[in-house]
C-alpha atoms as a PDB file:
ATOM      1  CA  UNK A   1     112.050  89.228  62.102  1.00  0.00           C
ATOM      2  CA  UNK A   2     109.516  90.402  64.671  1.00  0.00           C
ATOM      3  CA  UNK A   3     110.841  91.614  67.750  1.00  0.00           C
ATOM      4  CA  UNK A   4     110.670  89.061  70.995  1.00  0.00           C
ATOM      5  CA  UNK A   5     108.950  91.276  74.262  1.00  0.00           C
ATOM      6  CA  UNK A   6     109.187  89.075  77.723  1.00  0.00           C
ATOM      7  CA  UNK A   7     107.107  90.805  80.316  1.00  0.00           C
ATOM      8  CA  UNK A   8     107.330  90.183  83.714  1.00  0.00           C
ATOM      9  CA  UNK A   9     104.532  90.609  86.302  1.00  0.00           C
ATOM     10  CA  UNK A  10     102.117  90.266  83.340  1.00  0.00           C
ATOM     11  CA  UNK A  11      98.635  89.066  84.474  1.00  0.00           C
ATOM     12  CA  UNK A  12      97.452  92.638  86.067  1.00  0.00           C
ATOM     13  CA  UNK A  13      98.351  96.363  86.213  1.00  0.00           C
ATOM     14  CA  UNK A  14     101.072  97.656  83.919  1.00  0.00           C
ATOM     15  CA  UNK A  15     102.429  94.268  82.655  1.00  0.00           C
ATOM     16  CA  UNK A  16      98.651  93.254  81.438  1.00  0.00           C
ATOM     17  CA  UNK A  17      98.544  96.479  79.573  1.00  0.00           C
ATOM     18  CA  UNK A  18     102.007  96.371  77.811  1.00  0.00           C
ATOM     19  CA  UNK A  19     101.394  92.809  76.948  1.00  0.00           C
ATOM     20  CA  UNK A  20      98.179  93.886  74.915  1.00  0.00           C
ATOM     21  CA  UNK A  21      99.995  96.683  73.945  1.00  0.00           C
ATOM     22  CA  UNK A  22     102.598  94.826  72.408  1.00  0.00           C
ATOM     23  CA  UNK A  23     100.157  91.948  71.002  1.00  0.00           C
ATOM     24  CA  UNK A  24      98.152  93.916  69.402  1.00  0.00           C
ATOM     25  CA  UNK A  25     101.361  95.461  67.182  1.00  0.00           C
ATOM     26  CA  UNK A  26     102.049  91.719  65.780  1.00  0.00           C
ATOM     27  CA  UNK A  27     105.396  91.306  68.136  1.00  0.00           C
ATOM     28  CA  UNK A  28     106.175  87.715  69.730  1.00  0.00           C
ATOM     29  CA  UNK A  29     105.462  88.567  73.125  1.00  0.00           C
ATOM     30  CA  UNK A  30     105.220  86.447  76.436  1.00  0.00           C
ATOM     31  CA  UNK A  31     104.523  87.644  79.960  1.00  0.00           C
ATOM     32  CA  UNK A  32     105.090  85.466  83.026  1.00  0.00           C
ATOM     33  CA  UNK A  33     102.358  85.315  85.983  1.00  0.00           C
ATOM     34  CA  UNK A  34     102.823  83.766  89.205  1.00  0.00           C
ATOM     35  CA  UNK A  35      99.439  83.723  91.461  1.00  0.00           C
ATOM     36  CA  UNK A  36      97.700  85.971  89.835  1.00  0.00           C
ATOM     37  CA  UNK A  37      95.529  84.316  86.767  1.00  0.00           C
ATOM     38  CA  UNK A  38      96.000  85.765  83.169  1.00  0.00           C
ATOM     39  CA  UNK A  39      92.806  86.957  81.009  1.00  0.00           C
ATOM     40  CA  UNK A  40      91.445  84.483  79.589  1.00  0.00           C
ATOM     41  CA  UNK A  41      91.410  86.177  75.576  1.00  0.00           C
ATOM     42  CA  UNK A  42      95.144  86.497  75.917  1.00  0.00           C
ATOM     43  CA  UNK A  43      96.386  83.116  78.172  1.00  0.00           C
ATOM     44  CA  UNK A  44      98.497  81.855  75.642  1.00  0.00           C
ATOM     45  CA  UNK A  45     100.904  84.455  75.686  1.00  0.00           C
ATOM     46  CA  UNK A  46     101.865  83.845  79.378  1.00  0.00           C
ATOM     47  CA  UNK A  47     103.732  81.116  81.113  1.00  0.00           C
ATOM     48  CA  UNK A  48     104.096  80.614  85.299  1.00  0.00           C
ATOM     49  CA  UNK A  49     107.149  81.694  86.731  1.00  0.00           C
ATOM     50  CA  UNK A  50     108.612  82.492  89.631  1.00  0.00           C
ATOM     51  CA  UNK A  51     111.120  85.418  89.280  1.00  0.00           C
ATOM     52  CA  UNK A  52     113.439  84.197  92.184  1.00  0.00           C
ATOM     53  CA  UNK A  53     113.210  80.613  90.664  1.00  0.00           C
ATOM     54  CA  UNK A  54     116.542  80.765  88.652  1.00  0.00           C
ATOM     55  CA  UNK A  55     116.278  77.679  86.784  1.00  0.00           C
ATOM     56  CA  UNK A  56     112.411  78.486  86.072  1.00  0.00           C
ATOM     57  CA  UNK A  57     113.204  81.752  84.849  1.00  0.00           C
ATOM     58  CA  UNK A  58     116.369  80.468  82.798  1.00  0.00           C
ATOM     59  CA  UNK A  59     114.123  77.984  80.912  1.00  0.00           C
ATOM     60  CA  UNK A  60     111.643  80.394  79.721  1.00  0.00           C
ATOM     61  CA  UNK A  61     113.958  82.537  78.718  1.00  0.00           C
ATOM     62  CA  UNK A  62     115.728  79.997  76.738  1.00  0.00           C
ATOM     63  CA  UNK A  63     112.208  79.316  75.106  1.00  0.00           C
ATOM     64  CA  UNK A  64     111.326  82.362  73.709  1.00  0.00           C
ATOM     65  CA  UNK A  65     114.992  83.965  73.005  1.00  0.00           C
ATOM     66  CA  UNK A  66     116.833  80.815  71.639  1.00  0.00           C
ATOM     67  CA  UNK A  67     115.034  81.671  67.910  1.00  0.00           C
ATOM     68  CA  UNK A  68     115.374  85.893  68.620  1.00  0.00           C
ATOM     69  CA  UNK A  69     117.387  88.587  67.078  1.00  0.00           C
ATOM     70  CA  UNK A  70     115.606  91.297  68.853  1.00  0.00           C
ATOM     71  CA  UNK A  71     114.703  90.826  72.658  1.00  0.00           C
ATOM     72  CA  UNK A  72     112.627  93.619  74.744  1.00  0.00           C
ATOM     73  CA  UNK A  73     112.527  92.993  78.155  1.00  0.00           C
ATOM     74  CA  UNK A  74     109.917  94.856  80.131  1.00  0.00           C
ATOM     75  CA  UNK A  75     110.318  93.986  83.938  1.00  0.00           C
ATOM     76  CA  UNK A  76     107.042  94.757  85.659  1.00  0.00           C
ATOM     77  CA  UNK A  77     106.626  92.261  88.479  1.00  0.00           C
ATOM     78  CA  UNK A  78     106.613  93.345  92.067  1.00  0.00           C
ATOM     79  CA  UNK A  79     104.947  93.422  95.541  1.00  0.00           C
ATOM     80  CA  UNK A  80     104.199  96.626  98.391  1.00  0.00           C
ATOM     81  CA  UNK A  81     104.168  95.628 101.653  1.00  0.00           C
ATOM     82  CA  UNK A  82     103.286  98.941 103.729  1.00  0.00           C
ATOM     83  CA  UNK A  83     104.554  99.045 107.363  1.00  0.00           C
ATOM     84  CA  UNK A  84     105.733 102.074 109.822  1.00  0.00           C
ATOM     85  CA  UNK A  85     109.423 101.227 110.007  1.00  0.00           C
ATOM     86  CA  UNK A  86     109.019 100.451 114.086  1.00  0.00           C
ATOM     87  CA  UNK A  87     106.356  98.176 113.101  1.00  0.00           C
ATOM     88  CA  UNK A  88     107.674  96.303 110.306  1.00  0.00           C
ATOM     89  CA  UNK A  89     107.781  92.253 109.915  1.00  0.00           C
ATOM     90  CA  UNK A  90     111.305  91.858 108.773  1.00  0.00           C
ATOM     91  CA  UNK A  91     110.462  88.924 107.034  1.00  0.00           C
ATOM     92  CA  UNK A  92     107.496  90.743 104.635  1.00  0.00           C
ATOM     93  CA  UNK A  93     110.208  93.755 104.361  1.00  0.00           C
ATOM     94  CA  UNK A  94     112.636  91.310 102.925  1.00  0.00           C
ATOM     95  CA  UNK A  95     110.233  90.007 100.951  1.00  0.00           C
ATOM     96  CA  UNK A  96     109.532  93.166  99.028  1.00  0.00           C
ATOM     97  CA  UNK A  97     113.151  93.469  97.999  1.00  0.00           C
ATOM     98  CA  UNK A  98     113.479  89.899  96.982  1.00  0.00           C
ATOM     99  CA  UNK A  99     110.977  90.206  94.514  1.00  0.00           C
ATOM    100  CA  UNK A 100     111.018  93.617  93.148  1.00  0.00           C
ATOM    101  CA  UNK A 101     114.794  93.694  93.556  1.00  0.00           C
ATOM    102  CA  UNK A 102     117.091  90.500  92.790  1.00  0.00           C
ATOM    103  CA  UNK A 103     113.862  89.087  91.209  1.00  0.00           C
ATOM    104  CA  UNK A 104     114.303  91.817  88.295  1.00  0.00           C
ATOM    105  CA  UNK A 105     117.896  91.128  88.329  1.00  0.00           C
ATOM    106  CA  UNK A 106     117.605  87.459  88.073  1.00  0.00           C
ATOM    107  CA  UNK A 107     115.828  87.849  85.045  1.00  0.00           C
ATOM    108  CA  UNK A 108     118.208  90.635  83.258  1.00  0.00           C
ATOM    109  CA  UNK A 109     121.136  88.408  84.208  1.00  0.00           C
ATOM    110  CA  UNK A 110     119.552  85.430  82.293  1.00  0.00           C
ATOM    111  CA  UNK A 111     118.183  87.378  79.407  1.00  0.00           C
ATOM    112  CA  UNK A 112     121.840  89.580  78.827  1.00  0.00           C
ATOM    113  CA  UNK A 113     123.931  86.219  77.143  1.00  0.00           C
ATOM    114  CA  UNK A 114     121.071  86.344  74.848  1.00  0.00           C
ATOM    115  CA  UNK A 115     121.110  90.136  73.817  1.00  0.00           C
ATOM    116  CA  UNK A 116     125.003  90.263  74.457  1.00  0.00           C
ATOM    117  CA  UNK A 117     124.942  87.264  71.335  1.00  0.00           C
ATOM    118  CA  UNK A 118     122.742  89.457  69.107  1.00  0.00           C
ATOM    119  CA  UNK A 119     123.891  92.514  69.905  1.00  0.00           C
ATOM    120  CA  UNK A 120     120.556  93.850  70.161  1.00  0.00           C
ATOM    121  CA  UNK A 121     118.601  94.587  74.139  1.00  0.00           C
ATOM    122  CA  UNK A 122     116.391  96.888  75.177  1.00  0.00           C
ATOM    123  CA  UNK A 123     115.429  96.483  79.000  1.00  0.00           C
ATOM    124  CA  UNK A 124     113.129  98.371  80.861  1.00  0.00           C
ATOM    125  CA  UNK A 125     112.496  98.546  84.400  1.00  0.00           C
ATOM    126  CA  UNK A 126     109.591  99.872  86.492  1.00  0.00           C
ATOM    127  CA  UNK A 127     110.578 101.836  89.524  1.00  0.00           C
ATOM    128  CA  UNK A 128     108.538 104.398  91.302  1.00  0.00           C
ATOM    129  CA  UNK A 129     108.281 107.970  92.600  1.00  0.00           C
ATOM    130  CA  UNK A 130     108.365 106.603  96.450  1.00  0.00           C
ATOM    131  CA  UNK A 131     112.136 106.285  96.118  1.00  0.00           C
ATOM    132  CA  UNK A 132     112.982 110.084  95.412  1.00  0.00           C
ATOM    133  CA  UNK A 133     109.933 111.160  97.705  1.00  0.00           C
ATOM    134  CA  UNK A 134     109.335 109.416 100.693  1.00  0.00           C
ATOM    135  CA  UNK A 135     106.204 108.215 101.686  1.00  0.00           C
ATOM    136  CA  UNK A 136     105.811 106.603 105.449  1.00  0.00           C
ATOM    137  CA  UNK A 137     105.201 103.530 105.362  1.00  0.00           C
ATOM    138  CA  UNK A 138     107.057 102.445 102.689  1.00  0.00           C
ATOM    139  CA  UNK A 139     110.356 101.497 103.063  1.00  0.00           C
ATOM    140  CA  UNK A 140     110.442  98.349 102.151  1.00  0.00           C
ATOM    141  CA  UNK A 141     109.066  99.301  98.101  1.00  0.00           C
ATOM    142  CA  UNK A 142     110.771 102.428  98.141  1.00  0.00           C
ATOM    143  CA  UNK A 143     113.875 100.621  99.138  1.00  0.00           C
ATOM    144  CA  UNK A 144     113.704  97.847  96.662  1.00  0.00           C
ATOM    145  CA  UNK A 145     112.604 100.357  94.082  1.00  0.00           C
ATOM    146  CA  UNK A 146     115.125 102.973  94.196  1.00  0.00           C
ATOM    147  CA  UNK A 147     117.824  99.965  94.250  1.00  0.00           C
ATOM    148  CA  UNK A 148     116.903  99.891  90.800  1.00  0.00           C
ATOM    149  CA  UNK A 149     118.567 102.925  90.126  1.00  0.00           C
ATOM    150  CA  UNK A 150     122.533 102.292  90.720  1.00  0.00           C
ATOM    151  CA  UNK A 151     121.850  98.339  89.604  1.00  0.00           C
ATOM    152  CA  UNK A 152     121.007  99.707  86.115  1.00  0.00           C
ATOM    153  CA  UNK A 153     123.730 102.261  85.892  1.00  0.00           C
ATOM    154  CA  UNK A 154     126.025  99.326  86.231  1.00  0.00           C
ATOM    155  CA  UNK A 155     124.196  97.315  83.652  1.00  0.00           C
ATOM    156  CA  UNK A 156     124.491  99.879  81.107  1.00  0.00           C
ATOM    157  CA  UNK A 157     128.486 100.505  81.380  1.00  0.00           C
ATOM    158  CA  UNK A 158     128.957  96.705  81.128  1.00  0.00           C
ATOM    159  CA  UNK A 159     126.873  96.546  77.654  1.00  0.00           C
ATOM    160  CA  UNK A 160     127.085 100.070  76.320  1.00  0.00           C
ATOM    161  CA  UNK A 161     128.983  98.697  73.336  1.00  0.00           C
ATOM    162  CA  UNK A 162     126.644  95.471  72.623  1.00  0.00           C
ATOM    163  CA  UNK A 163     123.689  97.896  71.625  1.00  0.00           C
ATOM    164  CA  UNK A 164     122.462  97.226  75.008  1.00  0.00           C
ATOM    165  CA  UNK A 165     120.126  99.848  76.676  1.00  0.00           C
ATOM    166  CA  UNK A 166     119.102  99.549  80.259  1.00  0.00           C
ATOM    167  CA  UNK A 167     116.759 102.123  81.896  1.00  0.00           C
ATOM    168  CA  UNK A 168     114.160 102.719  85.091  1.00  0.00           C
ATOM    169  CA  UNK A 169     110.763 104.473  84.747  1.00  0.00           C
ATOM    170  CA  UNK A 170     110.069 105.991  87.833  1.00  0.00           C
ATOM    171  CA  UNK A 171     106.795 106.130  88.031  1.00  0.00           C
ATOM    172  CA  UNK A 172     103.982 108.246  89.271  1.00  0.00           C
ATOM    173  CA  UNK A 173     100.338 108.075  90.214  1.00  0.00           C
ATOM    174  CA  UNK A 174      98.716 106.148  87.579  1.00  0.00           C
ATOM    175  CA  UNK A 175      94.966 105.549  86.663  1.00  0.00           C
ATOM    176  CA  UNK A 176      96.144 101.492  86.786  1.00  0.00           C
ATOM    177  CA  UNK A 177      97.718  99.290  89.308  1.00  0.00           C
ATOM    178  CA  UNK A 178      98.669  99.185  93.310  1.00  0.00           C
ATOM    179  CA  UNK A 179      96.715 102.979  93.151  1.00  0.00           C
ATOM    180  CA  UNK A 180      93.137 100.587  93.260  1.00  0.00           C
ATOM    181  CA  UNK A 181      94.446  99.274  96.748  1.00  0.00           C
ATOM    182  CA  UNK A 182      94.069 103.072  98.075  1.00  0.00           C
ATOM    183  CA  UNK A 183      90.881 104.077  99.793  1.00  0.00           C
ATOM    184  CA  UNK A 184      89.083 106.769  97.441  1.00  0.00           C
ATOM    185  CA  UNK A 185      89.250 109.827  99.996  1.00  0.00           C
ATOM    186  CA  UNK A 186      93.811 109.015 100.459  1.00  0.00           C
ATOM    187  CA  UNK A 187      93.503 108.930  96.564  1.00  0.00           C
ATOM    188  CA  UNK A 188      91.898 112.838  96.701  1.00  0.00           C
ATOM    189  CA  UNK A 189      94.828 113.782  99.094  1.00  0.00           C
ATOM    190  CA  UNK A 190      97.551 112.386  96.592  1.00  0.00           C
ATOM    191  CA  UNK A 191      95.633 113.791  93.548  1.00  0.00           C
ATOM    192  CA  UNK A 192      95.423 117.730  95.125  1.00  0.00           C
ATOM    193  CA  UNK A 193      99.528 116.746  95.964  1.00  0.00           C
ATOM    194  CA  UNK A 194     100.130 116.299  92.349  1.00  0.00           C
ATOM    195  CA  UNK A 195     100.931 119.210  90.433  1.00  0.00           C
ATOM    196  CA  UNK A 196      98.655 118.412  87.665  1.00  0.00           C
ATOM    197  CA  UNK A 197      96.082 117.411  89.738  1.00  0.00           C
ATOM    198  CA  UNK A 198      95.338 114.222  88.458  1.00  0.00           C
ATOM    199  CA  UNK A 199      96.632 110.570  88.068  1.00  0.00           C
ATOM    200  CA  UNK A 200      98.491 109.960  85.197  1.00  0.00           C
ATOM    201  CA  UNK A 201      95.916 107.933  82.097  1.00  0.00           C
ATOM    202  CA  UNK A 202      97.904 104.652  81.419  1.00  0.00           C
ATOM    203  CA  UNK A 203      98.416 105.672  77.772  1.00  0.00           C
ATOM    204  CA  UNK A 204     101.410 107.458  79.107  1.00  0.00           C
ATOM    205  CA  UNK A 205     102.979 104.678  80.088  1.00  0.00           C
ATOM    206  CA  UNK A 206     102.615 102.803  76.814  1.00  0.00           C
ATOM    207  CA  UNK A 207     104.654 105.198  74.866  1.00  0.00           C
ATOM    208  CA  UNK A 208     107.330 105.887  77.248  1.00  0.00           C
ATOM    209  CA  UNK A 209     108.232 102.635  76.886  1.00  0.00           C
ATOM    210  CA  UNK A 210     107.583 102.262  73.424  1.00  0.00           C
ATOM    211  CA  UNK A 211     110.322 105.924  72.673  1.00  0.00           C
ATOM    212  CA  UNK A 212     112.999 103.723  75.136  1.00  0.00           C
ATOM    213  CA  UNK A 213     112.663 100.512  72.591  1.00  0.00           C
ATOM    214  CA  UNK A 214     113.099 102.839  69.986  1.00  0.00           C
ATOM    215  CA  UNK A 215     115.891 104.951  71.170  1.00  0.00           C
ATOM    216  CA  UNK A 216     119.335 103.552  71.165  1.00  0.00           C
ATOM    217  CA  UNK A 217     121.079 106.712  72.756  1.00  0.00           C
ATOM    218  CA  UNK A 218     119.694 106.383  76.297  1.00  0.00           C
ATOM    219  CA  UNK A 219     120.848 104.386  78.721  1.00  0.00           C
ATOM    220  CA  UNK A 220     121.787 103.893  82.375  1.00  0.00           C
ATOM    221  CA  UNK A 221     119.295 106.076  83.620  1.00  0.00           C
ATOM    222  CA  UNK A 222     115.833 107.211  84.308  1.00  0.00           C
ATOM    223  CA  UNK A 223     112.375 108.769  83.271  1.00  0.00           C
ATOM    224  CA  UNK A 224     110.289 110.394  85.621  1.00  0.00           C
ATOM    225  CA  UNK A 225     106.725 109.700  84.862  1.00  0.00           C
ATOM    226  CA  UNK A 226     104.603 111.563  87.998  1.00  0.00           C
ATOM    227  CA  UNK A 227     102.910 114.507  86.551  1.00  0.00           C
ATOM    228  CA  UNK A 228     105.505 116.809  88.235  1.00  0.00           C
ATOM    229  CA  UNK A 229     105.430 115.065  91.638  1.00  0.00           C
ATOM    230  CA  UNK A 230     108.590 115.609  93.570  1.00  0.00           C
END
């Protein structure tokens, strides 16, 4: 039986490109999207919901995993929401951690009966190199990023023995995502920060997630994917 991959955040960035990724290997895959529109080629493979919508995000799980022996979770959805700390709208700051925080633990907490049942759960979380550096202006992403970290430690001590694996990629400067929201000459400052000089090509994302669904060994913590950045 093909495995079952449920991407969140699918419809731009990193999620688009792991849902193609995982298409175009033959798996059952389905992404969610909230307001931002999937490609057309690929629309049937995504369904709208809302992450911090419980009972949404309970019924499309229940969809796709009721008929699975084999679920992948891939949790890519988020929002940034860059602010001086003195300056910040509380409101937009808690925000950011709503989403990128309970939001990815609102859909792990549905998905787990499922993979607890089978025995079989791979989950992958995106978190990001602005938690273990510190970058002004972001302490709202950084927060709800880094968060990450000690929720999936947790994770993976309550399911070590239900071939469960749980683990963060904390990633860099990539050639795909929130990076395109960076005027060109702040992108030349980051790049000459980076040890290897460069942004990271996409492709590396695709198979560090693809050695976590095949490893069953790791779990509870984290790959740093930055190109030496820290």
């Amino acid at each position: 039986m093909k495995k079952l991959v449920l991407i969140t955040g699918a419809s731009g960035g990193i999620g688009k490109l792991l849902l193609e990724e995982f298409v175009g290997k033959g798996f059952n895959v389905n992404g969610t999207y909230h307001n931002t529109l999937p490609p057309e080629k690929y629309k049937d493979y995504y369904t709208k919901v809302d992450v911090l919508d419980s009972d949404t995000v309970q019924s499309w799980i229940k969809d796709h995993a009721d008929a699975a022996k084999e679920i992948v979770l891939i949790n890519c959805a988020g929002i940034a929401y860059n602010a001086i700390a003195h300056k910040t709208d509380i409101n937009k700051w808690r925000k950011v951690i709503e989403v990128n925080l309970i939001g990815t633990f609102n859909v792990i907490s549905h998905a787990l009966p499922y993979m607890r049942e089978n025995k079989y759960g791979r989950i992958v979380n995106f978190s990001s190199v602005t938690g273990q550096k510190g970058v002004p202006g972001t302490s709202s992403y950084a927060a709800s990023k880094s968060g990450l970290w000690g929720m999936t430690k947790a994770i993976a001590i309550e399911n070590a023995t239900k071939n469960i694996t749980i683990n963060n990629i904390n990633l860099g400067y990539m050639n795909i995502g929130m990076i395109e929201m960076v005027p060109k000459d702040i992108q030349e400052i980051i790049k000459a920060s980076i040890p290897v000089k460069t942004f990271g090509d996409p492709e590396n994302i695709k198979r560090t997630v693809n050695y976590l669904i095949d490893s069953d060994y790791i779990t509870g913590t984290s790959i740093d994917l930055n190109g030496g950045l820290l």
